[in-house]
Protein backbone atom coordinates (compact mmCIF):
# COMPACT_ATOMS: atom_id res chain seq x y z
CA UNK A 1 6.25 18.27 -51.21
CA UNK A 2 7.44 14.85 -50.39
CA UNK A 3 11.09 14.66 -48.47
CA UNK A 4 14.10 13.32 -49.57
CA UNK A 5 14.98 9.70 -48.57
CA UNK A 6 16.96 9.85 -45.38
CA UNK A 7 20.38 8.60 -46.20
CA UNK A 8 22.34 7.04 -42.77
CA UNK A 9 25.63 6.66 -43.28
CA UNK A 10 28.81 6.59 -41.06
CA UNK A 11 31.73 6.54 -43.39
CA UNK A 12 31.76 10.55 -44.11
CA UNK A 13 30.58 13.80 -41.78
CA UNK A 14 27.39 15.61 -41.83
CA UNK A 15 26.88 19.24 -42.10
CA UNK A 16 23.95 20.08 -39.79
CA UNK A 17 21.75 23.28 -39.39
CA UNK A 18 18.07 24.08 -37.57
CA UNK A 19 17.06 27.51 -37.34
CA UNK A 20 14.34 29.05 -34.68
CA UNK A 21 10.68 29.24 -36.01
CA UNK A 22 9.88 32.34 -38.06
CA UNK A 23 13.70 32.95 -37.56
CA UNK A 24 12.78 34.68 -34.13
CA UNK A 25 15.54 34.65 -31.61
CA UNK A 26 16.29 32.73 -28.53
CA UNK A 27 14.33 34.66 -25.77
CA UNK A 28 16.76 33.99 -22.88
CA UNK A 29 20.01 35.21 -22.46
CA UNK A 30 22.84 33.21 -25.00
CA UNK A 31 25.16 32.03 -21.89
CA UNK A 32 21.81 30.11 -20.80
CA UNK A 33 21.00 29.03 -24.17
CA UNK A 34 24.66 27.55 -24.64
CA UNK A 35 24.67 25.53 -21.41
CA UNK A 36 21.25 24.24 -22.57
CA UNK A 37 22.77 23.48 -26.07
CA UNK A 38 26.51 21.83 -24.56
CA UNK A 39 24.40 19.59 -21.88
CA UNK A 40 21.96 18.18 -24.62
CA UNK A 41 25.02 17.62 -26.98
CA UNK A 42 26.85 16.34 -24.34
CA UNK A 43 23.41 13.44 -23.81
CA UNK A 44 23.51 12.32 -27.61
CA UNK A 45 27.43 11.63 -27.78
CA UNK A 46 26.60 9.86 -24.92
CA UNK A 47 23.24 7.88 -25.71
CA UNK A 48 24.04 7.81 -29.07
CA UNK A 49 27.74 7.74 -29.92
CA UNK A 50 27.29 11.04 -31.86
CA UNK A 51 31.35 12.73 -32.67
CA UNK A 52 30.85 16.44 -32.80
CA UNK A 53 33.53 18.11 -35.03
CA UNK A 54 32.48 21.22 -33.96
CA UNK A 55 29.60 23.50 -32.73
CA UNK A 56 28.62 27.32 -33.63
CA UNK A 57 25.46 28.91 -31.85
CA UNK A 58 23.89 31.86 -33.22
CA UNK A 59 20.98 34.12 -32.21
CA UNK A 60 18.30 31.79 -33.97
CA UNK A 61 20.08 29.05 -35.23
CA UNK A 62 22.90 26.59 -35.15
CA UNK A 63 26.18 25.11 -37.29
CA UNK A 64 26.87 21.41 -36.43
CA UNK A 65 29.16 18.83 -37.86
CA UNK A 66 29.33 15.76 -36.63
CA UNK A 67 29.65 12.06 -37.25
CA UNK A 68 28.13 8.97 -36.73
CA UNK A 69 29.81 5.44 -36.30
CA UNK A 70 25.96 4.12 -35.96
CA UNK A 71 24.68 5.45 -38.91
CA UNK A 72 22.08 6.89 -36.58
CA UNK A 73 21.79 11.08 -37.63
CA UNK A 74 18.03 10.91 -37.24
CA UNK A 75 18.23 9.21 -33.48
CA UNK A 76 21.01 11.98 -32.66
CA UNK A 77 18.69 14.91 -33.99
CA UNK A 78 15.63 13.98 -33.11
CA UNK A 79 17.25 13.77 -29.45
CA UNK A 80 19.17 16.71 -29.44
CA UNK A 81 16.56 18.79 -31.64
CA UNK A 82 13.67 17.16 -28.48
CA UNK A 83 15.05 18.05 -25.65
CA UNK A 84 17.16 21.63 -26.35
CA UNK A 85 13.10 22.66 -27.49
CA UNK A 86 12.09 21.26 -24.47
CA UNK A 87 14.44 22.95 -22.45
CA UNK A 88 14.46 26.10 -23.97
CA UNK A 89 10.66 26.50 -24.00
CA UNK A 90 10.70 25.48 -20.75
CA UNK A 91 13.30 27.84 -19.54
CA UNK A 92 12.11 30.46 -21.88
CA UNK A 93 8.04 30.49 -20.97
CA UNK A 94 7.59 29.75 -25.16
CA UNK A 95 4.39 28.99 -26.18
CA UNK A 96 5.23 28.69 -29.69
CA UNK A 97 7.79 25.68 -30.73
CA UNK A 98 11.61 26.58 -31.09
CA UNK A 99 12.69 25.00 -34.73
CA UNK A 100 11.25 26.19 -38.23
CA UNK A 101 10.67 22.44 -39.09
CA UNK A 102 13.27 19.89 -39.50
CA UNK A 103 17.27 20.01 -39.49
CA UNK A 104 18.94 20.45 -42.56
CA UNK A 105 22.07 17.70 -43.03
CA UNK A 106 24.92 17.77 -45.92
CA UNK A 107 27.16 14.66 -45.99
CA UNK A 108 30.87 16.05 -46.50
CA UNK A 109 32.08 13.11 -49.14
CA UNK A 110 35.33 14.83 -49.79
CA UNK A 111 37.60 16.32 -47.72
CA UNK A 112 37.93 19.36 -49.53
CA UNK A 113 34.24 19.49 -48.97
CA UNK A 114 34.74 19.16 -44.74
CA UNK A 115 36.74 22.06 -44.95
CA UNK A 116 34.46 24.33 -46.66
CA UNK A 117 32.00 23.60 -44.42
CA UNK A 118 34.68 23.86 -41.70
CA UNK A 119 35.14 27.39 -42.53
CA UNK A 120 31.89 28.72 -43.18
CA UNK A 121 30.63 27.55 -39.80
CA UNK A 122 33.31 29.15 -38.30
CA UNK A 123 32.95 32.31 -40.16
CA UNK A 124 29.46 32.46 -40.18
CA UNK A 125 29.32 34.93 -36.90
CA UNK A 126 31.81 37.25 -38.85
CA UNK A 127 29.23 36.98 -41.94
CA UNK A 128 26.72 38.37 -39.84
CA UNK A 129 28.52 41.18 -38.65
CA UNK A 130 28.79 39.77 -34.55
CA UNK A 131 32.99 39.64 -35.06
CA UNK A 132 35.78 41.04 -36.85
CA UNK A 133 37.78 37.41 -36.43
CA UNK A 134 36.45 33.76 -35.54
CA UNK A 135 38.30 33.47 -32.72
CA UNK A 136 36.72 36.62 -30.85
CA UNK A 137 32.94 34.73 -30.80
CA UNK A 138 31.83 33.19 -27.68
CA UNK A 139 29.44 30.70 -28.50
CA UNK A 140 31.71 28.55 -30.95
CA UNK A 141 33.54 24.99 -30.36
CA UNK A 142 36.57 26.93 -31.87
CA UNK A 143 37.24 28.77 -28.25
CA UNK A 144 38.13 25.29 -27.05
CA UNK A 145 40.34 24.71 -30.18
CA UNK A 146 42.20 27.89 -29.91
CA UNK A 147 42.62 28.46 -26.31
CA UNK A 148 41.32 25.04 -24.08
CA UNK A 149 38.79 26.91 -22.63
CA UNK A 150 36.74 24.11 -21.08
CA UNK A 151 33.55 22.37 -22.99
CA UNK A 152 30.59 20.64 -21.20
CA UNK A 153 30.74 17.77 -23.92
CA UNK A 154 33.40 15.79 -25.91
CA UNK A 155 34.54 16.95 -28.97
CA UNK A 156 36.48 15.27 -31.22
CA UNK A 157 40.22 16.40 -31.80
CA UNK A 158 40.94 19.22 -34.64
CA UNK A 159 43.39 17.73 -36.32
CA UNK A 160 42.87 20.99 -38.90
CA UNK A 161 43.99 23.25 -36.63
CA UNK A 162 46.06 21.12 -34.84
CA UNK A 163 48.55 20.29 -38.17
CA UNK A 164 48.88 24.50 -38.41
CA UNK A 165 47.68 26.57 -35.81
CA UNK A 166 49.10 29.86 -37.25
CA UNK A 167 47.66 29.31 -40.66
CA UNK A 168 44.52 27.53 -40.07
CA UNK A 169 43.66 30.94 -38.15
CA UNK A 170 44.60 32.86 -41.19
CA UNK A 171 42.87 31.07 -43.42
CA UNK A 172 39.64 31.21 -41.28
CA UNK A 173 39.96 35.06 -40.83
CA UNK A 174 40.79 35.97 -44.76
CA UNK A 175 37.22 36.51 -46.50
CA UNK A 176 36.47 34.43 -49.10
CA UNK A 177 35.37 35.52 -52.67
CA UNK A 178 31.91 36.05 -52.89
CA UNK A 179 31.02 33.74 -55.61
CA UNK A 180 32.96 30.59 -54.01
CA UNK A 181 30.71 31.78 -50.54
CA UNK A 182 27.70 31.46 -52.05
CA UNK A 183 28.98 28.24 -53.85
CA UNK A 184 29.38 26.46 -50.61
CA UNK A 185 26.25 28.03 -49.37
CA UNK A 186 24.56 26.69 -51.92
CA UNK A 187 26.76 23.46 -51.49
CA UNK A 188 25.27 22.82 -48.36
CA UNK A 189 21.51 22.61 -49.14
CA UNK A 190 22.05 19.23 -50.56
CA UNK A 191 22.15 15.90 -49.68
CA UNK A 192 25.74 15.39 -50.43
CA UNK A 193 27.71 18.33 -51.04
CA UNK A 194 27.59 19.56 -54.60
CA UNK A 195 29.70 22.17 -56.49
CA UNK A 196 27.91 25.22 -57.67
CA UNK A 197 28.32 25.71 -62.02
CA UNK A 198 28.54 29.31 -63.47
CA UNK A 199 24.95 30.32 -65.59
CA UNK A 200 26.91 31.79 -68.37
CA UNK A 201 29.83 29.37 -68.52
CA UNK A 202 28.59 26.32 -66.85
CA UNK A 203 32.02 25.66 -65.32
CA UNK A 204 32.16 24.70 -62.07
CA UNK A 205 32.41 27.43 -59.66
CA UNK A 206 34.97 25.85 -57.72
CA UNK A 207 36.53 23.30 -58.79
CA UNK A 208 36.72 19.25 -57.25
CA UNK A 209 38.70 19.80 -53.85
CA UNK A 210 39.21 23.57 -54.33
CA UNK A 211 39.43 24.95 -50.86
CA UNK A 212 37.88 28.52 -50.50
């Protein structure tokens, strides 16, 4: 099957994923496979003017969104998706490659759509049963955001935290309805964000700039 046309763009965000081949795990401890991740990130804003909005590292796979003033996404990944494969089969003794394939990118046209996408990066580690609360993961850009805790690359400021500390924490720790979930899940496997219809209705499943 033929790929989609690569769209560059620098006026909106992208929502970026990669997950490890046959969804295996990292095979080295996660502090080591962090530092690998911060000093590669770290590289591209600085080769390649990427603006990281914020990071999440899980077991086999990652939650990025960032920007790019160049309209350069596929320099950044192919540089950051290189060399943290490089590093971590080097470090790791792989003989098989790290990613399943490409990175998958959303462009976050709205801002109702950034903060979807906001949230269910942020959440994702409470998804999957690691946390009770976003703040209590380790491997997450939001550490930095809550508490300062030093980061090996530049990120951006949070100005969604930063307008309402006390209820941007709330609103990342209440679970969302199922249905609007998968809506942004489902939201984020496209090109540009899309919202999710009902079957039986065909009513949108959240509606334009609905926050969930």
């Amino acid at each position: 099957m033929p790929r989609a046309k690569l769209i560059l763009q620098s006026e909106f965000p992208y929502n970026i994923s990669a997950r490890c081949i046959n969804r295996e795990w990292f095979n080295i401890p996660m502090d080591e496979v962090w530092d690998i991740f911060c000093e590669v990130l770290d590289e591209t804003i600085k080769k390649h003017n990427l603006v990281v909005h914020s990071f999440i590292l899980m077991n086999n796979h990652f939650h990025l969104i960032a920007s790019t003033p160049d309209a350069n996404v596929d320099v950044c990944m192919h540089y950051f998706m290189f060399w943290t494969s490089r590093r971590l089969t080097k470090k790791g003794n792989r003989i098989n490659q790290t990613y399943a394939g490409r990175h998958y990118k959303t462009i976050l046209q709205q801002p109702s759509y950034y903060l979807n996408a906001y949230k269910y990066n942020y959440r994702n580690p409470v998804s999957a049963g690691i946390c009770k609360l976003v703040e209590e993961y380790k491997y997450s850009t939001f550490q930095h955001v809550l508490s300062k805790v030093p980061l090996k690359f530049k990120l951006i400021a949070d100005t969604t935290f930063d307008s309402d500390p006390t209820g941007t924490l709330a609103w990342l720790n209440t679970e969302p309805d199922a249905k609007k979930l998968e809506a942004v899940r489902w939201g984020l496997k496209h090109q540009y964000f899309k919202s999710k219809k009902c079957r039986s209705s065909r009513k949108l499943i959240m509606g334009e700039g609905e926050i969930f």
